[in-house]
Protein backbone atom coordinates (compact mmCIF):
# COMPACT_ATOMS: atom_id res chain seq x y z
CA UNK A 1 0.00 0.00 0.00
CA UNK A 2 1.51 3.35 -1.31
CA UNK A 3 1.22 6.52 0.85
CA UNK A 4 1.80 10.03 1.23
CA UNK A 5 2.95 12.58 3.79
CA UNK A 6 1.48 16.01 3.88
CA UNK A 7 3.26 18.60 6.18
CA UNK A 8 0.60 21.02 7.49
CA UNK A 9 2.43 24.22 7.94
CA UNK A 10 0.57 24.88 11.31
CA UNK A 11 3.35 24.05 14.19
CA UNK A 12 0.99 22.93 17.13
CA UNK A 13 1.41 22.38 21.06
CA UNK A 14 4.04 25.50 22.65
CA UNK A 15 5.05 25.91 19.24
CA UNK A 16 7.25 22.94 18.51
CA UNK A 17 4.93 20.04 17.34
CA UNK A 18 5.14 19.47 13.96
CA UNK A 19 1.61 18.02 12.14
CA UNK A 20 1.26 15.41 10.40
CA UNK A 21 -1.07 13.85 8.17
CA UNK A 22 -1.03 10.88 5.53
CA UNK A 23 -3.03 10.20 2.85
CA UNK A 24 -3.86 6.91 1.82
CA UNK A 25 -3.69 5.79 -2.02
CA UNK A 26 -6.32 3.01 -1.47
CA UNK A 27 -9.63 4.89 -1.18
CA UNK A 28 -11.19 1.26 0.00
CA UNK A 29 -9.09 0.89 3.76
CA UNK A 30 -9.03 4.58 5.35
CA UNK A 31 -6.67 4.59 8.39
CA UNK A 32 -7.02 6.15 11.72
CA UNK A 33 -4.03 8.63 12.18
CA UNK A 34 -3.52 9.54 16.47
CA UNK A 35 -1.50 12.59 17.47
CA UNK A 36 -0.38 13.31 20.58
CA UNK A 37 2.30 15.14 22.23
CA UNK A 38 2.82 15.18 26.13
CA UNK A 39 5.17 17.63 27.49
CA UNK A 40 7.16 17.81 30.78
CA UNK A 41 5.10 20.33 32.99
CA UNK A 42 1.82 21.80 33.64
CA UNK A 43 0.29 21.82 29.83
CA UNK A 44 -3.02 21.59 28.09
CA UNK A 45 -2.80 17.68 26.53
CA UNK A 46 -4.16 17.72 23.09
CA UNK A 47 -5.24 14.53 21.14
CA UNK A 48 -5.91 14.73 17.34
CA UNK A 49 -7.86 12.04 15.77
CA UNK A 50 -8.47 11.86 11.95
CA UNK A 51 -8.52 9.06 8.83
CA UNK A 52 -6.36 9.13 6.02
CA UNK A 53 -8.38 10.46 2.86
CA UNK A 54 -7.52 9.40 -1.06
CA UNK A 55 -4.22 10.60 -2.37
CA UNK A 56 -6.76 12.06 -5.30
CA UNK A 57 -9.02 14.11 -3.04
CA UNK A 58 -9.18 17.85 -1.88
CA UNK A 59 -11.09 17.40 1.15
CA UNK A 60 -9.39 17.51 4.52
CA UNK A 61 -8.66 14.71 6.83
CA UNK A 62 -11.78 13.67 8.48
CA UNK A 63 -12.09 14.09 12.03
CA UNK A 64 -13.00 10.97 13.92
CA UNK A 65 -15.34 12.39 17.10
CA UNK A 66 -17.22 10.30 19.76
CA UNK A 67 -13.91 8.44 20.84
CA UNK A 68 -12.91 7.69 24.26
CA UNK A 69 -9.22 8.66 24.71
CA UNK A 70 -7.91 7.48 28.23
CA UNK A 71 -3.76 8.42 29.55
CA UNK A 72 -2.51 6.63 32.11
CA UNK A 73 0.99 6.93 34.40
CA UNK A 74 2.83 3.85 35.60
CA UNK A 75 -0.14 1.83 35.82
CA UNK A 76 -2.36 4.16 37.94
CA UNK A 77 -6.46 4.56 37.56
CA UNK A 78 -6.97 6.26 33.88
CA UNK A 79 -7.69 10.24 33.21
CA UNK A 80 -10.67 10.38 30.41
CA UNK A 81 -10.24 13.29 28.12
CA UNK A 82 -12.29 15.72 27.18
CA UNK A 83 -13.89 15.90 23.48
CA UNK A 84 -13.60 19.09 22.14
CA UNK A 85 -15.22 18.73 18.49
CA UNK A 86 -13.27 18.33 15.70
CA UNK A 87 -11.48 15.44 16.49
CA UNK A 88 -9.84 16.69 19.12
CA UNK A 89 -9.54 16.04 22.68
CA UNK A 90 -7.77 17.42 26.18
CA UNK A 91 -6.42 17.41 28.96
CA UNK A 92 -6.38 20.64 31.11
CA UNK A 93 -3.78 21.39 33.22
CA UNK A 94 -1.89 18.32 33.25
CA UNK A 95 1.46 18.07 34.11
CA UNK A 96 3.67 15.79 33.13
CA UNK A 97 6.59 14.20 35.28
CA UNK A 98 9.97 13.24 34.19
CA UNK A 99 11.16 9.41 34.37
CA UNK A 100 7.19 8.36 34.02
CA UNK A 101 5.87 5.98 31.57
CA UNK A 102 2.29 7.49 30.02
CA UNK A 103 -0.07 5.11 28.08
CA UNK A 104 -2.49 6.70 25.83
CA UNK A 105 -5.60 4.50 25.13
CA UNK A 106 -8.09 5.20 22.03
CA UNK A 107 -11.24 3.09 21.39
CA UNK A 108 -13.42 4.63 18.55
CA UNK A 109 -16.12 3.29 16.06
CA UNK A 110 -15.31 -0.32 17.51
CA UNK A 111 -11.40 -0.45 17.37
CA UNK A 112 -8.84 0.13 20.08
CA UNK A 113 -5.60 1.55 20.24
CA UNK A 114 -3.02 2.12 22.57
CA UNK A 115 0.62 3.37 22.59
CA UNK A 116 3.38 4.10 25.59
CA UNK A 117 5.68 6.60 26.02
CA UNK A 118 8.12 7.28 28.68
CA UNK A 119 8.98 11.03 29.77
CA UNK A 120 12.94 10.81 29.98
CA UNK A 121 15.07 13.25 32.35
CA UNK A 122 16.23 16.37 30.45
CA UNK A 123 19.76 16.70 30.22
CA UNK A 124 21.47 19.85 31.20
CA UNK A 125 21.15 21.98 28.64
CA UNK A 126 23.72 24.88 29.69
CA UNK A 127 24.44 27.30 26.74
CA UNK A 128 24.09 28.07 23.56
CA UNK A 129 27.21 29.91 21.42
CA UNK A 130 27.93 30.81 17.80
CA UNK A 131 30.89 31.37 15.46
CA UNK A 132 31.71 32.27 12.34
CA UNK A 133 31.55 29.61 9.59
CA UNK A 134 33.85 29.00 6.55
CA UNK A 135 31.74 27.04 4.53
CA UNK A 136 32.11 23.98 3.27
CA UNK A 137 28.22 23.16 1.89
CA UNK A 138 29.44 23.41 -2.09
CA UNK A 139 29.58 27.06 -2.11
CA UNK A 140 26.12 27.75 -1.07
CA UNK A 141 24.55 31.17 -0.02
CA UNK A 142 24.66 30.59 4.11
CA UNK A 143 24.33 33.38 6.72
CA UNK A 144 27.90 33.72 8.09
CA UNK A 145 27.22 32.46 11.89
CA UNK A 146 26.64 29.09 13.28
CA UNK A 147 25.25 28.17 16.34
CA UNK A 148 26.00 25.06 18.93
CA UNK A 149 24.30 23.60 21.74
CA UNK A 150 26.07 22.40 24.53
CA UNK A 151 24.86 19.96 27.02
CA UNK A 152 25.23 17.07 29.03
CA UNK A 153 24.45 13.46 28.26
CA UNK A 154 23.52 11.20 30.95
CA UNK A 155 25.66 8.25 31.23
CA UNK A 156 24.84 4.81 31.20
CA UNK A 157 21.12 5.30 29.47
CA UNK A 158 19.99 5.64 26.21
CA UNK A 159 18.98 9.28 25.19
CA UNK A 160 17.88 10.38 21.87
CA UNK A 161 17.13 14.32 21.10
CA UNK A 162 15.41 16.61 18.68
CA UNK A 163 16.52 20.30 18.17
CA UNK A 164 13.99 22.65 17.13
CA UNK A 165 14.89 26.28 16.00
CA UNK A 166 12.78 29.58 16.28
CA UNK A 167 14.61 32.09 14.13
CA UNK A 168 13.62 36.04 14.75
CA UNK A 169 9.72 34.03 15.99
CA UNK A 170 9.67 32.04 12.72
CA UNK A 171 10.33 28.06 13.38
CA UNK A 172 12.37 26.61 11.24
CA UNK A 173 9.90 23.59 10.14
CA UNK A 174 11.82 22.76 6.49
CA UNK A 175 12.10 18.93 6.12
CA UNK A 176 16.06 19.49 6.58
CA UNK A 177 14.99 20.94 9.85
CA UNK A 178 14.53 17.91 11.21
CA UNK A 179 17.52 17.62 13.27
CA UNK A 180 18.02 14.35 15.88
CA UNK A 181 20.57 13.05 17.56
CA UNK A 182 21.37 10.38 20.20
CA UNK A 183 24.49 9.19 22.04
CA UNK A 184 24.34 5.19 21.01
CA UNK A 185 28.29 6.38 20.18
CA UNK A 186 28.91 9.20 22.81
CA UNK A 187 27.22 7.94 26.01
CA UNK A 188 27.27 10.24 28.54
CA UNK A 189 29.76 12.64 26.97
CA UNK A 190 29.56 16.31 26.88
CA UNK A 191 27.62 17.61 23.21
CA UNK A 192 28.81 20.76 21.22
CA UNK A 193 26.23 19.65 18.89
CA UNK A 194 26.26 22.19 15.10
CA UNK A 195 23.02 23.39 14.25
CA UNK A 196 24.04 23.19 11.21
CA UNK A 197 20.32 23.56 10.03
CA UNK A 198 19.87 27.14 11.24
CA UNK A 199 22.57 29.43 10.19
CA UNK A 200 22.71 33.07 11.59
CA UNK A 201 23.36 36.72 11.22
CA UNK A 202 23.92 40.20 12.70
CA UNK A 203 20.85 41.18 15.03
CA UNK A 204 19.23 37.51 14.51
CA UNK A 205 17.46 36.48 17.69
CA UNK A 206 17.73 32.51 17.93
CA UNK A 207 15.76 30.36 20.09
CA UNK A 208 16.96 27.17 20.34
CA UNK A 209 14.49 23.79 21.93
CA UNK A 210 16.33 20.94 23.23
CA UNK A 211 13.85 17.83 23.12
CA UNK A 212 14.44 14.50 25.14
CA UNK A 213 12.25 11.26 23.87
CA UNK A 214 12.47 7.88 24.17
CA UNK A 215 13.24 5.38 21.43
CA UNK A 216 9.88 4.51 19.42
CA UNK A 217 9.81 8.39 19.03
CA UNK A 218 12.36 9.15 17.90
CA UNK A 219 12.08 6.34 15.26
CA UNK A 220 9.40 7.93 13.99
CA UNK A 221 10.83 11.14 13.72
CA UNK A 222 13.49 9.05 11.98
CA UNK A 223 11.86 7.42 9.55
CA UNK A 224 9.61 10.79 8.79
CA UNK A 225 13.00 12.39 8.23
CA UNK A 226 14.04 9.85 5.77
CA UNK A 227 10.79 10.38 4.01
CA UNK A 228 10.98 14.23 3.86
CA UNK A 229 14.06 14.26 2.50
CA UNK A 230 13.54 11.72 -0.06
CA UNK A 231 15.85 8.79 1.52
CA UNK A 232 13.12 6.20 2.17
CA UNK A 233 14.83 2.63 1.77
CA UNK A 234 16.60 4.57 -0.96
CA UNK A 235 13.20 4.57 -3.14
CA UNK A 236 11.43 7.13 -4.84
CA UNK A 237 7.85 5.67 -3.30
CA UNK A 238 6.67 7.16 -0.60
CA UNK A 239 5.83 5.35 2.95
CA UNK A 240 4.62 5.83 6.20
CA UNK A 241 6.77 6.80 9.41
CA UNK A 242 7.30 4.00 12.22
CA UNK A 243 4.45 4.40 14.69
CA UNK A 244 4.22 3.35 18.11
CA UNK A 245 0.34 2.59 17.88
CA UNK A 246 -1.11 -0.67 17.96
CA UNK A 247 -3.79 -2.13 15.75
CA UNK A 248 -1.88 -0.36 12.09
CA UNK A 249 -3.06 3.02 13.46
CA UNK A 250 -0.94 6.03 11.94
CA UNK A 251 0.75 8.80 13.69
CA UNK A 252 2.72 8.88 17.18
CA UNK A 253 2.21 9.85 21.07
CA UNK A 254 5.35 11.42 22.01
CA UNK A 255 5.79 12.04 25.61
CA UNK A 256 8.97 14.76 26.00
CA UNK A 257 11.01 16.62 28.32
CA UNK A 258 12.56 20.00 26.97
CA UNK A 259 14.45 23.12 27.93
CA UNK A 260 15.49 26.43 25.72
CA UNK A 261 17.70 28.49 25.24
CA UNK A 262 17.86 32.17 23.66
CA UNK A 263 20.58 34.35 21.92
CA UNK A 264 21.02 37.54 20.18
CA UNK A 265 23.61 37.69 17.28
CA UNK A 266 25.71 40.57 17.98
């Protein structure tokens, strides 16, 4: 079964969620695609429930309403969430806590799904610099600064990172944006990670997100990269991301820990 992504350009959820949405080839076998993304803190939790549509039609994703979406923490009595319309539903207020595992229960129009994922401890994430760059991308047009993030890796556990950039309040969601990294070779080094996505100038005001995730999410992020970018199982058809849903639903729930950091190019 062939499918497509389509990158909405809304960024959702404090700014740094990117949306999602496929689109099914097979008009016959519509899929139900679950979004979710839990953050570390006191946060509104959104859940976005749609079905894939035909590759050949205009019409939006529908929105699946009348579901019963459940999250639970390390076993304890399920919180029901709130419908909303539009196939969303929330949370208010609800904090998340660091080294907890959340599980994220769906049941709608006779199917169940459920996914897990586990909030990890945010490293410490303790500046953010920039330098001047030579070059060194074939000659291309590049604004002369680049920036790094520096920050701790916990030793002895596996950690695996997204970095998001805001440049001058405009996020920088381009699908070579997408910029992960994990420490399966540098456990619990120190990072001067490039941000080699995000180059900088004069009076540029960058804000820089530093993401922690567990595994299965940052597979799909992964795999979505790979996709965006064209490097799919080195093919030219398209496919769907790695999902941590049961029962072939698309889409992730992403439970993450984050902290920023600011600068002004001077």
């Amino acid at each position: 079964m062939k499918n497509i992504l389509i990158i909405a350009a809304a960024l959702l959820l404090f700014s740094s969620c990117q949306k999602v949405i496929k689109v099914d080839l097979n008009t016959a076998n519509p899929q139900f695609v679950i979004e979710a993304n839990l953050y570390e803190g006191t946060h509104d939790f959104k859940v976005h429930i749609t079905k894939t549509t035909s590759y050949f039609t205009t019409d939006s994703a529908p929105a699946v309403n009348g579901a019963v979406v459940t999250l639970s923490a390390n076993g304890n009595p399920p919180q029901i969430m709130v419908p909303t319309g539009n196939g969303w539903y929330e949370l208010y207020n609800y904090t998340g806590t660091a080294n907890t595992s959340y599980q994220l229960t769906v049941n709608a129009e006779g199917k169940s799904f459920e996914a897990t994922s586990y909030l990890p401890v945010s490293p410490v994430f303790d500046s953010l610099t920039y330098e001047e760059f030579g070059g060194g991308f074939g000659g291309g047009n590049f604004d002369p600064y680049l920036m790094k993030a520096h920050f701790k890796d916990s030793i002895g556990v596996g950690n695996y990172y997204r970095i998001i950039v805001t440049k001058n309040d405009s996020i920088q969601n381009q699908p070579f944006d997408l910029y992960l990294i994990d420490d399966k070779l540098r456990d619990g080094e120190y990072f001067h990670a490039p941000i080699f996505s995000a180059f900088c100038d004069i009076d540029d005001t960058m804000d820089v997100e530093l993401l922690s995730m567990d595994k299965h999410v940052f597979d799909y992020f992964a795999t979505l990269g790979d996709i965006l970018t064209g490097d799919a199982n080195n093919s030219a058809a398209p496919a769907n991301p790695n999902t941590n849903w049961s029962n072939s639903a698309l889409g992730y729930f992403g439970a993450f820990s984050t902290q920023k950091k600011s600068i002004r190019i001077k």
